[in-house]
Protein backbone atom coordinates (compact mmCIF):
# COMPACT_ATOMS: atom_id res chain seq x y z
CA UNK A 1 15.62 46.00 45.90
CA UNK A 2 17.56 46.22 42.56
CA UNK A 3 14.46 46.18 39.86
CA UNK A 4 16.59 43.66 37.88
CA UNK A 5 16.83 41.20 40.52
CA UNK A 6 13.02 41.37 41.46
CA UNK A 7 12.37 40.87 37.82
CA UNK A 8 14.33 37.44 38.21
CA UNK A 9 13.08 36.63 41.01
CA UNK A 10 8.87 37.04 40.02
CA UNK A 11 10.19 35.11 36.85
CA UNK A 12 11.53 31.98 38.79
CA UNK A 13 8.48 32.33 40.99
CA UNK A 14 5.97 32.03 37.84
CA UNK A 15 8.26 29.40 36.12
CA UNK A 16 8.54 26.65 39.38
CA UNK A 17 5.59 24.73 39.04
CA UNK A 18 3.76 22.03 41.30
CA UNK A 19 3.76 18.76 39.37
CA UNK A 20 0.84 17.72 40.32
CA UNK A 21 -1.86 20.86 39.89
CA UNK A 22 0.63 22.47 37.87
CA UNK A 23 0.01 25.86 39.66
CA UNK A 24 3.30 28.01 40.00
CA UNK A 25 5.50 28.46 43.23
CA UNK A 26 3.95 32.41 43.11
CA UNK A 27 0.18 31.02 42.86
CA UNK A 28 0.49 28.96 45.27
CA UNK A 29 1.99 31.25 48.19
CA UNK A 30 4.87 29.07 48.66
CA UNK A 31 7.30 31.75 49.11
CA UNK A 32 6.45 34.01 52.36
CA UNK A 33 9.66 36.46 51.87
CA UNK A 34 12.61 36.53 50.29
CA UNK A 35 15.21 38.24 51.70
CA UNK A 36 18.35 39.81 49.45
CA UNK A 37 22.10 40.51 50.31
CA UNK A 38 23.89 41.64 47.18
CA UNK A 39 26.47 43.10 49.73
CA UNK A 40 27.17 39.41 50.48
CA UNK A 41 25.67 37.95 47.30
CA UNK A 42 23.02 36.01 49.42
CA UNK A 43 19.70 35.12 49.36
CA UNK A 44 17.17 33.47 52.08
CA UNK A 45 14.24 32.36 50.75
CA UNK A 46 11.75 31.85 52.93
CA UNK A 47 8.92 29.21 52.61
CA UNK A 48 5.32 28.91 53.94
CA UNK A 49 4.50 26.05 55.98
CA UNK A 50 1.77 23.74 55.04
CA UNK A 51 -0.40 23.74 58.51
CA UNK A 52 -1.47 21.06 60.00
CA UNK A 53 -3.17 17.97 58.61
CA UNK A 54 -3.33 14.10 59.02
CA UNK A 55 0.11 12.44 58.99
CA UNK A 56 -0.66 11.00 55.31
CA UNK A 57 -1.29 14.17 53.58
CA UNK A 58 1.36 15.75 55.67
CA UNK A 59 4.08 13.17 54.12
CA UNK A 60 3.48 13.18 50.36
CA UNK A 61 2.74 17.38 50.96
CA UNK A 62 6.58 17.51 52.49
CA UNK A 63 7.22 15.08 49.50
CA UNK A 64 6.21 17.53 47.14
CA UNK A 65 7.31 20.49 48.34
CA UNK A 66 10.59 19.38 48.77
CA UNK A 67 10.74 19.20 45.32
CA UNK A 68 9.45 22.41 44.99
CA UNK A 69 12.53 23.61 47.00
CA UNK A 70 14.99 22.11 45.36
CA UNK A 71 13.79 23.18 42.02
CA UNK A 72 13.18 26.47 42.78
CA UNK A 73 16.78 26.32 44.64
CA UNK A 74 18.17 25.18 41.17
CA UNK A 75 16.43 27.84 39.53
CA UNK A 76 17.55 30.59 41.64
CA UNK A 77 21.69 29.24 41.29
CA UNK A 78 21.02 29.53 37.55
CA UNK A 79 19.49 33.40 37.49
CA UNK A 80 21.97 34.34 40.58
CA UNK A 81 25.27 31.90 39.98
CA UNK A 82 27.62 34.59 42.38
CA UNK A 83 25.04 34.46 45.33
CA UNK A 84 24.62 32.00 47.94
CA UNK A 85 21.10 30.36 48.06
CA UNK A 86 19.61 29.40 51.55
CA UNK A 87 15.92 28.16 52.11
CA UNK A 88 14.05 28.35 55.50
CA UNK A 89 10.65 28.09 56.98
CA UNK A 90 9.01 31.48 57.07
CA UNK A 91 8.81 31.34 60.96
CA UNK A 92 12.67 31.72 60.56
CA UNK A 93 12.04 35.08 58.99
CA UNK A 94 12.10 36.93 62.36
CA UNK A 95 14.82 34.91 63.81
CA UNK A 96 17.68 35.33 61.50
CA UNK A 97 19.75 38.54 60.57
């Protein structure tokens, strides 16, 4: 991968926090893979899911990473404006081109 781009990308990984702990997107192991095009100015990021737990603290954790998401989506249109942002669950990483 381009060294530039990786820099960007470890950057928007340390700066997308969790609101509530306040831990960043890289700390936390949100992100299993990211996957680069720059042929076709795309990325795929790839998240972690969050296991299995009781159907509470499985809706306010979908809550809160969906926020996560969409920040970290908004982050990586601002670093990458030409490339097309995607997310998916890491068990998509296999699956997909």
């Amino acid at each position: 991968m381009n060294p530039e781009i990786q820099k960007k990308i470890d950057a928007i990984l340390d700066r997308v926090k969790d609101p509530q702990s306040g831990m960043s997107a890289a700390h936390m192991g949100l992100v299993a893979k990211i996957r680069v095009s720059e042929k076709m100015n795309q990325m795929t990021i790839f998240f972690n899911t969050l296991g299995k737990s009781n159907a509470c603290c499985s809706a306010l954790n979908m809550a809160v990473l969906s926020d996560i998401e969409t920040e970290m989506a908004e982050e990586f249109s601002k670093e990458f404006p030409n490339f097309i942002i995607q997310s998916a669950t890491a068990d998509a990483a296999d699956t997909l081109p």
